[in-house]
N, C-alpha and C. Protein backbone atom coordinates (compact mmCIF):
# COMPACT_ATOMS: atom_id res chain seq x y z
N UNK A 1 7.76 21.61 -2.65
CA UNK A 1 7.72 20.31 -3.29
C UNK A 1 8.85 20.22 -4.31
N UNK A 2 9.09 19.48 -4.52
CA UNK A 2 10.61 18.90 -5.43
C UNK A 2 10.15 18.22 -6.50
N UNK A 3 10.43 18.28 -7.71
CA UNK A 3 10.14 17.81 -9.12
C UNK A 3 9.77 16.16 -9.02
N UNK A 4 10.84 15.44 -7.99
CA UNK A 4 10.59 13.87 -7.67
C UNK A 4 9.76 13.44 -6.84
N UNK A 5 8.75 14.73 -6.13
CA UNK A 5 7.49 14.35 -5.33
C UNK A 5 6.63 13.88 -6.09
N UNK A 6 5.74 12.88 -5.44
CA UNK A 6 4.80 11.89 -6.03
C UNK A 6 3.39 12.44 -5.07
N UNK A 7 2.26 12.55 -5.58
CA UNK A 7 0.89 12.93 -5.20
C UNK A 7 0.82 11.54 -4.26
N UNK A 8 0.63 11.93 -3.06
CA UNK A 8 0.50 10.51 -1.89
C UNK A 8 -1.37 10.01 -2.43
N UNK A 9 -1.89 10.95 -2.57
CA UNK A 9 -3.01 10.31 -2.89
C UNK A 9 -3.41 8.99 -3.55
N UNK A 10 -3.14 8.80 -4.63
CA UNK A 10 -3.80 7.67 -5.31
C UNK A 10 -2.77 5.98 -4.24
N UNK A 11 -1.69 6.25 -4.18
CA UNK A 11 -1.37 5.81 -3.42
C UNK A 11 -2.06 5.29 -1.64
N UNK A 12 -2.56 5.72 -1.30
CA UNK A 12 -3.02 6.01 -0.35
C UNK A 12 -4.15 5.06 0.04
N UNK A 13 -5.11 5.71 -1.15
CA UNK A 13 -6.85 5.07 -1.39
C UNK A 13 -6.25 3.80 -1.51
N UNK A 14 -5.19 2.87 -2.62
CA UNK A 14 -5.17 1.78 -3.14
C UNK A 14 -4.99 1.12 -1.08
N UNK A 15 -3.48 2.00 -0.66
CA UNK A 15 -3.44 0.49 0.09
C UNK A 15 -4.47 0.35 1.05
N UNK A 16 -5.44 1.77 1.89
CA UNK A 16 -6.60 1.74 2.46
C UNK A 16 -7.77 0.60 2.10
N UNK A 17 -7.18 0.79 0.77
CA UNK A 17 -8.58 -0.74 0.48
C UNK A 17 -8.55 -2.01 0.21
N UNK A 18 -6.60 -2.08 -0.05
CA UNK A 18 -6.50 -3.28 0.42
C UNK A 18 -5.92 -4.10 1.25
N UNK A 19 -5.34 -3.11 1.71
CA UNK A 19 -4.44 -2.95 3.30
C UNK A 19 -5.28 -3.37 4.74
N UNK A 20 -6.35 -3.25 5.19
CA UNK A 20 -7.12 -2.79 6.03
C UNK A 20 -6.60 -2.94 7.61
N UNK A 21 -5.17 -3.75 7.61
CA UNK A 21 -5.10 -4.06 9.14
C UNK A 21 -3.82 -3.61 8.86
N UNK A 22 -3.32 -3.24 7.90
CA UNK A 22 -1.52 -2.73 8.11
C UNK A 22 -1.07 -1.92 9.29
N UNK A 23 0.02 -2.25 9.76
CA UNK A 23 0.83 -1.37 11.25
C UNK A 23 1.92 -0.66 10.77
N UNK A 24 2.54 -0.93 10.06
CA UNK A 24 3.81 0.07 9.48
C UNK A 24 3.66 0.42 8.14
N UNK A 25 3.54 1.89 7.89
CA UNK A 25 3.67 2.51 6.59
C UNK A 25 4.82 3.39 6.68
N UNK A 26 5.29 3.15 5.52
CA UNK A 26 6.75 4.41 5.52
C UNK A 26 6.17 4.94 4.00
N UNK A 27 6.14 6.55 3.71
CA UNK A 27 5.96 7.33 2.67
C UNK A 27 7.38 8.27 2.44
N UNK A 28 7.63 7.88 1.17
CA UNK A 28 8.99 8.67 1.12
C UNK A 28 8.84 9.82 -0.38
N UNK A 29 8.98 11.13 -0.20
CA UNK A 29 9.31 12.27 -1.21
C UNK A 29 7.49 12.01 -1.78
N UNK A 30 6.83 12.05 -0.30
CA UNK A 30 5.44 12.13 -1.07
C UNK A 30 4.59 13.77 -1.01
N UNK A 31 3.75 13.89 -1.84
CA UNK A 31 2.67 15.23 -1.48
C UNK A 31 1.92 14.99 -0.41
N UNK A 32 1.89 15.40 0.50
CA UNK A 32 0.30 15.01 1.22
C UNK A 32 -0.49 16.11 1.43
N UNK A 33 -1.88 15.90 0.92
CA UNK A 33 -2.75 16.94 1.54
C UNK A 33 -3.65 16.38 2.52
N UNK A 34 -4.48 17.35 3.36
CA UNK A 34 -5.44 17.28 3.91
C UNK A 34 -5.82 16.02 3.91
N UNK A 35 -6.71 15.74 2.16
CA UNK A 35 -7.75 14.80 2.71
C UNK A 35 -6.83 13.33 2.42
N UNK A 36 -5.45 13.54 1.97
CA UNK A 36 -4.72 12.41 2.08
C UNK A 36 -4.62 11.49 3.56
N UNK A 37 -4.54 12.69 4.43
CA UNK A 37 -4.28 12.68 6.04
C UNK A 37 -5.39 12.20 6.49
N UNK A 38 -6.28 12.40 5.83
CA UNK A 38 -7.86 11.75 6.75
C UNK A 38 -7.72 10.78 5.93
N UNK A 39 -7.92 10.12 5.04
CA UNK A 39 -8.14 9.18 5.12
C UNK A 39 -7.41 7.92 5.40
N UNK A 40 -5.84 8.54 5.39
CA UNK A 40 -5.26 7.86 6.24
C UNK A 40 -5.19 7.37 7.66
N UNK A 41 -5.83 8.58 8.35
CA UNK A 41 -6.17 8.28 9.63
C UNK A 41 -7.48 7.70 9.91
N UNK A 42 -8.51 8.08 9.16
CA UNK A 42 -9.65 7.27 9.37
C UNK A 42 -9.67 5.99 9.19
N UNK A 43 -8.47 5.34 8.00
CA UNK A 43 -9.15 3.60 7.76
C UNK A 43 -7.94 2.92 8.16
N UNK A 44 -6.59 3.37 8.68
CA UNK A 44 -5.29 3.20 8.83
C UNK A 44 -5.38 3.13 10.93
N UNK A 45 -6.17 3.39 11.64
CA UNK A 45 -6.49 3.72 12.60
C UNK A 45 -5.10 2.17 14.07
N UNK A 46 -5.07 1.68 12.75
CA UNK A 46 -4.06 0.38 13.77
C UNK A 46 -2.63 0.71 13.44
N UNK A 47 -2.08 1.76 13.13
CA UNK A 47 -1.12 1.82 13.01
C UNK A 47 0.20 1.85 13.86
N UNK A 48 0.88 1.19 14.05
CA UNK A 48 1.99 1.31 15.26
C UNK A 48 2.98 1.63 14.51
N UNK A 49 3.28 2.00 13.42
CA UNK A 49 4.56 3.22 12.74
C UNK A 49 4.05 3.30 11.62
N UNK A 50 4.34 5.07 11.99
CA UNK A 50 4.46 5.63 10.82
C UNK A 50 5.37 6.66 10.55
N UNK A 51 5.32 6.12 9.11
CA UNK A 51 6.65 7.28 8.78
C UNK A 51 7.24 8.20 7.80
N UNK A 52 7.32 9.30 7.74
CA UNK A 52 7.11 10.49 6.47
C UNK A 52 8.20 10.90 5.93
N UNK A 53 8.84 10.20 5.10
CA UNK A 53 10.58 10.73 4.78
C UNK A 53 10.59 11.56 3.71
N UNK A 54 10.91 13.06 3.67
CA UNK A 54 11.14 13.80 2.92
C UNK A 54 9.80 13.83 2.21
N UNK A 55 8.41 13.93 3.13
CA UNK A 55 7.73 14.33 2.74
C UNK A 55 7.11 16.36 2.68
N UNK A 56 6.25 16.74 1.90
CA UNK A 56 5.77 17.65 2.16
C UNK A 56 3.99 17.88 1.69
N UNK A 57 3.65 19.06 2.11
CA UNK A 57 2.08 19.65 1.97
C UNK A 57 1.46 19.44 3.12
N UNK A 58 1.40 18.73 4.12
CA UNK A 58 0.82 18.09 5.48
C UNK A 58 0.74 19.68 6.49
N UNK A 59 0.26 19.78 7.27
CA UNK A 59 0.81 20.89 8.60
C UNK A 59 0.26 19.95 9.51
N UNK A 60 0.73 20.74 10.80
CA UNK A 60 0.74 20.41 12.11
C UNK A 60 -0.71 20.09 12.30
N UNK A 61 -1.38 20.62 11.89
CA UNK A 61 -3.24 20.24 12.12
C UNK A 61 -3.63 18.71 11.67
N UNK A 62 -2.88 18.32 10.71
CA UNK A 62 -2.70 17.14 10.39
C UNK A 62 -2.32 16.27 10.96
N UNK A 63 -0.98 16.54 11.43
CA UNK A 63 -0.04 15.74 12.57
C UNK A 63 -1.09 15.59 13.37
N UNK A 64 -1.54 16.49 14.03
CA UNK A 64 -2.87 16.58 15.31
C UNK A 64 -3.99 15.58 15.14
N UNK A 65 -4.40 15.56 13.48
CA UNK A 65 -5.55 14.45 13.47
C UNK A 65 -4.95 13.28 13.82
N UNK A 66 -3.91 12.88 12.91
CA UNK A 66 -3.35 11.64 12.90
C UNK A 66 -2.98 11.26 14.30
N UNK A 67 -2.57 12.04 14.99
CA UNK A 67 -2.72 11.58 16.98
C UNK A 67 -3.85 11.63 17.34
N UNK A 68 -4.88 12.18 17.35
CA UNK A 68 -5.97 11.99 17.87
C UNK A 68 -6.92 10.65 17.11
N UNK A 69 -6.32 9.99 16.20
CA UNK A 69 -7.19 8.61 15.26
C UNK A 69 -6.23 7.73 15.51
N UNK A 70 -4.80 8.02 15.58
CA UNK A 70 -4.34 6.61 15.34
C UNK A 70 -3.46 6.26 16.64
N UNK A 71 -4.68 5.73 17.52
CA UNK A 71 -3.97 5.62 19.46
C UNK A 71 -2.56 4.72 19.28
N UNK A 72 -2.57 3.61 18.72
CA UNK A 72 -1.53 2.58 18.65
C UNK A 72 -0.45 3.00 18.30
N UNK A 73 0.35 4.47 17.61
CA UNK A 73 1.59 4.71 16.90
C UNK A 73 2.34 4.73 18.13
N UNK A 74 3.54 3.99 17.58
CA UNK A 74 4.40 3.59 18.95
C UNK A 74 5.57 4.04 18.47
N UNK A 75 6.02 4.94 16.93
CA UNK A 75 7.02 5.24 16.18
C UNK A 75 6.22 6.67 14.94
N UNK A 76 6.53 7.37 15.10
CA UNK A 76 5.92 8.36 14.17
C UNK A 76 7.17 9.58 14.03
N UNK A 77 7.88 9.17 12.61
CA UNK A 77 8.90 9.94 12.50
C UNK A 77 8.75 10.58 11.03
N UNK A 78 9.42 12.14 10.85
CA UNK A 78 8.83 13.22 9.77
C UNK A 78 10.45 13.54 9.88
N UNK A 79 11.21 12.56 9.64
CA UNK A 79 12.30 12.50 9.23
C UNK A 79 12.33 13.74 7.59
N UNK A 80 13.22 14.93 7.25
CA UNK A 80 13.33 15.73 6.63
C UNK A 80 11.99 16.44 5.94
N UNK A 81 11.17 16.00 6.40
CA UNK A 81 9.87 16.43 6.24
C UNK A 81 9.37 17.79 5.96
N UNK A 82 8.59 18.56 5.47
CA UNK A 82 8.56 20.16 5.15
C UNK A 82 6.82 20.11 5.87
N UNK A 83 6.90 20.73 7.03
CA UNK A 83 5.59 20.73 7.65
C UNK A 83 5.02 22.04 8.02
N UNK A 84 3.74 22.54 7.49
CA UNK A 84 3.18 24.08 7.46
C UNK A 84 2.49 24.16 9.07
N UNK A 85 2.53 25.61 9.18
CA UNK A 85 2.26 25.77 10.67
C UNK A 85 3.06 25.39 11.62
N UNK A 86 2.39 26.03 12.44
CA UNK A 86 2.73 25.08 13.61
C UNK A 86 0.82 25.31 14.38
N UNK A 87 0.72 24.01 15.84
CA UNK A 87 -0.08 23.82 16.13
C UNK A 87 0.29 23.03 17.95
N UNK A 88 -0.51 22.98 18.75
CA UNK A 88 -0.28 21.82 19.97
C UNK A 88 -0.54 20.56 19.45
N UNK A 89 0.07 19.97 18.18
CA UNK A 89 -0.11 18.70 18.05
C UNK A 89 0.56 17.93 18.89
N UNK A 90 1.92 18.04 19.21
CA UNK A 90 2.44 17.36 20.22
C UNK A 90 1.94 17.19 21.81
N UNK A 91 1.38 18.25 21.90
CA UNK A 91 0.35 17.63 23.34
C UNK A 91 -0.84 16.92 23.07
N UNK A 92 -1.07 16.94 21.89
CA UNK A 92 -1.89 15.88 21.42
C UNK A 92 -1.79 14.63 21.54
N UNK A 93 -0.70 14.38 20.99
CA UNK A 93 0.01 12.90 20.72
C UNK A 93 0.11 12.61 22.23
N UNK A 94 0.88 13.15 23.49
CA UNK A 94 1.26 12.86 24.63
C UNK A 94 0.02 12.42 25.30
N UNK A 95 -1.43 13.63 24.86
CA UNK A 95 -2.14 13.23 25.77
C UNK A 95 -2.74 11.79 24.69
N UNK A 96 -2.95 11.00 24.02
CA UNK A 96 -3.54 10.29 23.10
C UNK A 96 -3.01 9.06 23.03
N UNK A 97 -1.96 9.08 23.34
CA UNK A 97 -0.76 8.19 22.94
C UNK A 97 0.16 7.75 24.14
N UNK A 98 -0.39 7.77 25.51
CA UNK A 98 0.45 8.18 26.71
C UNK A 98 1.26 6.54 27.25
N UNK A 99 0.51 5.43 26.27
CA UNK A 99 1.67 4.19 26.85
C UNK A 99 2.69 3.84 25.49
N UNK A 100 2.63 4.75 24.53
CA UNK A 100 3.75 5.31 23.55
C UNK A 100 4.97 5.96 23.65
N UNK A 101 5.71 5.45 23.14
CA UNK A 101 7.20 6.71 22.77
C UNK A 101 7.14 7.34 21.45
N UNK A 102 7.17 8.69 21.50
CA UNK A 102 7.11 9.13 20.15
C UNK A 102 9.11 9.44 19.54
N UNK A 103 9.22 9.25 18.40
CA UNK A 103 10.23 9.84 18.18
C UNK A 103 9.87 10.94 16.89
N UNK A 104 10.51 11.71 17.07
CA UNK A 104 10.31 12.91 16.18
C UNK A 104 12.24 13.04 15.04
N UNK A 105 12.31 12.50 14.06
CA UNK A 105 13.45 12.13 13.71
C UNK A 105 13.72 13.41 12.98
């Protein structure tokens, strides 16, 4: 994490509750943990882009939820992104996501 990372959390909850039908989120030089990722994927579930610029804290298990909740992403890019693990999230997404193009930036 970098001194100019911002905790994605509080961020997160606000637009989940007042967001409820949003399709494009872009997060830039954010933290993400775990339960940032769920609840992004749980109430964010219409999303057709998303996008993680120079984010970090997330891993691939994450990536994995967020394909398996959010069928509609038609753009999901982790453009300079710092991502822990690794995992078969990407056969995730393929099998989940199969009238999608993913780009991986």
């Amino acid at each position: 994490m970098k001194d100019d990372d911002q905790q994605a959390g509080p961020w997160i909850k606000a637009i989940t509750r007042k967001y409820k039908k949003i399709k494009k989120l872009v997060l830039k030089r954010m933290l993400l943990t775990d339960a940032d990722i769920q609840i992004l994927a749980d109430k964010m579930g219409r999303l057709k882009v998303l996008k993680f610029k120079k984010c970090a804290g997330f891993s691939t298990d994450d990536l994995k939820f967020i394909a398996e909740s959010c069928k509609n992403l038609t753009v999901f890019s982790l453009e300079g992104s710092d991502v822990k693990r690794q995992s078969d999230w990407l056969n995730v997404v393929a099998r989940n996501n199969t009238k999608n193009s993913l780009r991986k930036c």
